[in-house]
C-alpha atoms as a PDB file:
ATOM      1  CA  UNK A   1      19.991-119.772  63.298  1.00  0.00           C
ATOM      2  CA  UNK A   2      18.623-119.608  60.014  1.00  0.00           C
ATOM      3  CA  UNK A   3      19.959-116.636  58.736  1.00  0.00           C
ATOM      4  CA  UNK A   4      17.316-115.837  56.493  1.00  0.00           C
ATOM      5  CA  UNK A   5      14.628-115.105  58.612  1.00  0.00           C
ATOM      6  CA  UNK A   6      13.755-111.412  58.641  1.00  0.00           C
ATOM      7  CA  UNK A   7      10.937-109.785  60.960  1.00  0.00           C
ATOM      8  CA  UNK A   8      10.294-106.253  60.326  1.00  0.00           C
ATOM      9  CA  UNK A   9      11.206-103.313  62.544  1.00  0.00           C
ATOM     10  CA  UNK A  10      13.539-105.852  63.996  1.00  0.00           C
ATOM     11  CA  UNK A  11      17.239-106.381  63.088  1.00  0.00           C
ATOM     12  CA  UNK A  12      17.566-110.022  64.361  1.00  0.00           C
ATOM     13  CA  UNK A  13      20.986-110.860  63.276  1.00  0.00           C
ATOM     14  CA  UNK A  14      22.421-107.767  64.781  1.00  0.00           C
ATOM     15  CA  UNK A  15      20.456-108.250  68.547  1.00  0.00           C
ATOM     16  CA  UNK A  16      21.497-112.266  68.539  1.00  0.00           C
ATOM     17  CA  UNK A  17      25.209-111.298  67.996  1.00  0.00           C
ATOM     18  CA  UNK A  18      25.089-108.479  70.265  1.00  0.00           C
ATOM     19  CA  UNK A  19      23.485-110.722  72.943  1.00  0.00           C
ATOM     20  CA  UNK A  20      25.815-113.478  72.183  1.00  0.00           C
ATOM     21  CA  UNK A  21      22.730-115.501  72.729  1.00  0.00           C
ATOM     22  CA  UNK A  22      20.369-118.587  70.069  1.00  0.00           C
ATOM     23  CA  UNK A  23      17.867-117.780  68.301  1.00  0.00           C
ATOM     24  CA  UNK A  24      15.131-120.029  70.473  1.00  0.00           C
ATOM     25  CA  UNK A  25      16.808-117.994  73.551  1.00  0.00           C
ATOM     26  CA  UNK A  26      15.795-114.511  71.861  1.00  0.00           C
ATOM     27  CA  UNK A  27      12.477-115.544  70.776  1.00  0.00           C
ATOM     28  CA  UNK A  28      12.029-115.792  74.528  1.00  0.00           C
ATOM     29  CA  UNK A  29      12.997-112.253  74.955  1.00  0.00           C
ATOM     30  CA  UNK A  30      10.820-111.119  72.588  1.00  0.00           C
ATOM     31  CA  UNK A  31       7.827-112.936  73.733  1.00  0.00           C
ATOM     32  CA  UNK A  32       8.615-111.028  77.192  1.00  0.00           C
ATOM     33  CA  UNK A  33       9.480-107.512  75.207  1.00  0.00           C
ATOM     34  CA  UNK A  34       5.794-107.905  73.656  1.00  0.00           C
ATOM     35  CA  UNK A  35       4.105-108.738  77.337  1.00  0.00           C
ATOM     36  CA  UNK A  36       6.367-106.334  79.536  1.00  0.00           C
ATOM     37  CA  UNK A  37       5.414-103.429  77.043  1.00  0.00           C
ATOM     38  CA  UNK A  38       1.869-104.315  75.702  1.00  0.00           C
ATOM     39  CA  UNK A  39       0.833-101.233  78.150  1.00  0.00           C
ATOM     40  CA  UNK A  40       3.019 -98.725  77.224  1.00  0.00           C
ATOM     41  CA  UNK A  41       1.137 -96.719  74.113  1.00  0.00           C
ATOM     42  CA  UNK A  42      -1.928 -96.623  76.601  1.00  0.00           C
ATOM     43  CA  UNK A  43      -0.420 -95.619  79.367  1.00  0.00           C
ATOM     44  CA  UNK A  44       1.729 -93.029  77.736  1.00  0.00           C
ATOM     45  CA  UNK A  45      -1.289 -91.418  76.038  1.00  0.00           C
ATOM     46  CA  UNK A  46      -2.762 -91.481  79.416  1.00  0.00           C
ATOM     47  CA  UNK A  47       0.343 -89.256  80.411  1.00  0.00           C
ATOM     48  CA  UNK A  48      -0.048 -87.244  77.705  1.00  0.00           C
ATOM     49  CA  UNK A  49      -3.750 -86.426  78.509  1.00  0.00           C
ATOM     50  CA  UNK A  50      -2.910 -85.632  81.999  1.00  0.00           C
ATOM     51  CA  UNK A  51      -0.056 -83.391  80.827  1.00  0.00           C
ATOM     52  CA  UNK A  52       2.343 -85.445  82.764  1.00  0.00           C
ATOM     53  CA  UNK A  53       5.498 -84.629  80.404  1.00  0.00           C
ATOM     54  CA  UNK A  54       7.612 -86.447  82.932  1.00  0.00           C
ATOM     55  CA  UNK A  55       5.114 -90.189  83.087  1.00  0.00           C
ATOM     56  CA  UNK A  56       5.570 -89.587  79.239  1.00  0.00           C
ATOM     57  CA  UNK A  57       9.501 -89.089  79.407  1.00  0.00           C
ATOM     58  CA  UNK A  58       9.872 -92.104  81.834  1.00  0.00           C
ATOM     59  CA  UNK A  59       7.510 -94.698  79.835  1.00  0.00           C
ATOM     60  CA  UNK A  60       9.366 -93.446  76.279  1.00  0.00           C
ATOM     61  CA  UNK A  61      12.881 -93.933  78.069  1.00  0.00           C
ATOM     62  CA  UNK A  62      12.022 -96.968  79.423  1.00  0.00           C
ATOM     63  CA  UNK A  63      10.262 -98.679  75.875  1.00  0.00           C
ATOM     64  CA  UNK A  64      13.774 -97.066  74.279  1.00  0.00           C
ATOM     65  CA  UNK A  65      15.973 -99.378  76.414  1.00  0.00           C
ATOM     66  CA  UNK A  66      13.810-102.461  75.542  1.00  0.00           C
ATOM     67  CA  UNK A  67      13.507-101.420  72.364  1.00  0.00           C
ATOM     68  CA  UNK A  68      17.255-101.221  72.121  1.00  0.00           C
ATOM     69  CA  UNK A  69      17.668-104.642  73.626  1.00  0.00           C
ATOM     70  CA  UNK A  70      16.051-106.177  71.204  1.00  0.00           C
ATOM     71  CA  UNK A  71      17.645-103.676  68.169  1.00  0.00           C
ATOM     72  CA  UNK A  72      14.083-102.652  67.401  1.00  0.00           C
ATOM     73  CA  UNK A  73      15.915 -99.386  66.318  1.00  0.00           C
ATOM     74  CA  UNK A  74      12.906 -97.200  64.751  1.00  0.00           C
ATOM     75  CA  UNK A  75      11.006 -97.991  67.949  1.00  0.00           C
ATOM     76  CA  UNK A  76      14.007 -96.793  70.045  1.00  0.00           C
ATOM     77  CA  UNK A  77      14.641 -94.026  67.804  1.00  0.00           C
ATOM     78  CA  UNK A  78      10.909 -92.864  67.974  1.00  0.00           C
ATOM     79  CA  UNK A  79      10.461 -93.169  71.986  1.00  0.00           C
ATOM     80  CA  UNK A  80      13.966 -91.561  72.267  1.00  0.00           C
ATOM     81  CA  UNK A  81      12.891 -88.718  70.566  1.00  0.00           C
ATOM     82  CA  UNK A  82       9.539 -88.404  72.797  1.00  0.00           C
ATOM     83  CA  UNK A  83      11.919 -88.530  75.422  1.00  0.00           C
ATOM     84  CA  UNK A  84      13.932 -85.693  74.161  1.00  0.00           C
ATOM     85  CA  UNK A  85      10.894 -83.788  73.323  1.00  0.00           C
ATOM     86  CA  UNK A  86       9.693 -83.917  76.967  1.00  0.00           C
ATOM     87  CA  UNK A  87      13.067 -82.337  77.843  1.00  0.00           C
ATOM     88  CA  UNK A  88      12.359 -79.182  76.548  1.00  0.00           C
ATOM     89  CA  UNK A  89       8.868 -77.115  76.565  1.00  0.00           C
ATOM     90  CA  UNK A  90       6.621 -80.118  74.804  1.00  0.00           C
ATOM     91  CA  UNK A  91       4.258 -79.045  72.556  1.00  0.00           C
ATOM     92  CA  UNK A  92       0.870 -81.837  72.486  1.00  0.00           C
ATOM     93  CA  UNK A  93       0.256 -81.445  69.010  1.00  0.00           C
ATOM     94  CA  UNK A  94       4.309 -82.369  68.017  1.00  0.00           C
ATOM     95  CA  UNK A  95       4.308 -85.054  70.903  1.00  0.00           C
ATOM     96  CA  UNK A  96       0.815 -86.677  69.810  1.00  0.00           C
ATOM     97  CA  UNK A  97       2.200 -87.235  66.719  1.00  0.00           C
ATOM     98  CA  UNK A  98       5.504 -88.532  67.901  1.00  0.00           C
ATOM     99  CA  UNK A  99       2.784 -90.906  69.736  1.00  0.00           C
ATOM    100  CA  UNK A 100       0.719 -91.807  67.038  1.00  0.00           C
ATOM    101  CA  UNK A 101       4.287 -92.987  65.191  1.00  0.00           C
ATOM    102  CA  UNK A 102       5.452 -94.958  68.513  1.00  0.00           C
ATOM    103  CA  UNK A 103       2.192 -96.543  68.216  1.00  0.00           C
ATOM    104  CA  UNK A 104       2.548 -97.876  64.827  1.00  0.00           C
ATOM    105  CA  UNK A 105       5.936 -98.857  65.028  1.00  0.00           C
ATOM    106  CA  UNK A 106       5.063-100.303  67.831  1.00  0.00           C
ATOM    107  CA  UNK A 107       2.288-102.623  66.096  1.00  0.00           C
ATOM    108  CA  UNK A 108       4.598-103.700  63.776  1.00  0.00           C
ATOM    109  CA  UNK A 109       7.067-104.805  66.166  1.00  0.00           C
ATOM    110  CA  UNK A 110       4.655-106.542  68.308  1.00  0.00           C
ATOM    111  CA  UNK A 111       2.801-108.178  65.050  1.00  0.00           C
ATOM    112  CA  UNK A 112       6.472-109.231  63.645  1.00  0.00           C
ATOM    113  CA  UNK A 113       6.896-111.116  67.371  1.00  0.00           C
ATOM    114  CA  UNK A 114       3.759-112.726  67.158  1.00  0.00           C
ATOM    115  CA  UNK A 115       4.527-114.293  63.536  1.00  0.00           C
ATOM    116  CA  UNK A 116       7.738-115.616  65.087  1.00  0.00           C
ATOM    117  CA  UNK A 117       6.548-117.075  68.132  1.00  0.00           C
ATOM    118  CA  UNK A 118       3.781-118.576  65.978  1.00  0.00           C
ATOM    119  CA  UNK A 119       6.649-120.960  63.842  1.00  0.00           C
END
């Protein structure tokens, strides 16, 4: 792999060594992170909207595993903290704007897969 090639909100180096896996073998995996999860903002604002604090806990906890998979770590971080949040009495107004971040970390992730699967 060409060890130059940097895609933001993605650490690339650090997911291929931890996967013990080629680069063409995790551009696959992010190709399928991008498809499995291209629902997950919308539904979990759907969640949110219904007050269903635990739909919005199990959509963040699941987008923080993939998101750790792939060592998207500010996306992990983010949903992990949504997650956290719904532990305790959520408030909408802090777990909107968790959302709102998830979202655009979520964007950038999803734009920095397309750019690679695009080469």
């Amino acid at each position: 792999m060409n060890k130059d090639i940097k895609l933001q909100g993605i650490e690339i180096n650090e997911a291929i060594d931890a996967l013990g896996i080629d680069f063409s073998l995790f551009k696959t995996i992010l190709k399928n992170f991008k498809k499995n999860n291209s629902n997950s903002i919308t539904l979990i604002k759907e969640a949110l909207n219904n007050n269903d604090y635990y739909q919005v806990k199990e959509i963040a906890h699941q987008l923080k595993g993939s998101s750790s998979n792939i060592r998207a770590n500010n996306l992990k971080k983010i949903a992990m903290n949504i997650e956290l949040a719904c532990n305790d009495k959520p408030i909408d107004n802090q777990i909107s704007e968790m959302i709102e971040n998830l979202e655009k970390e979520f964007n950038i992730v999803s734009l920095s897969i397309e750019s690679i699967n695009n080469q």
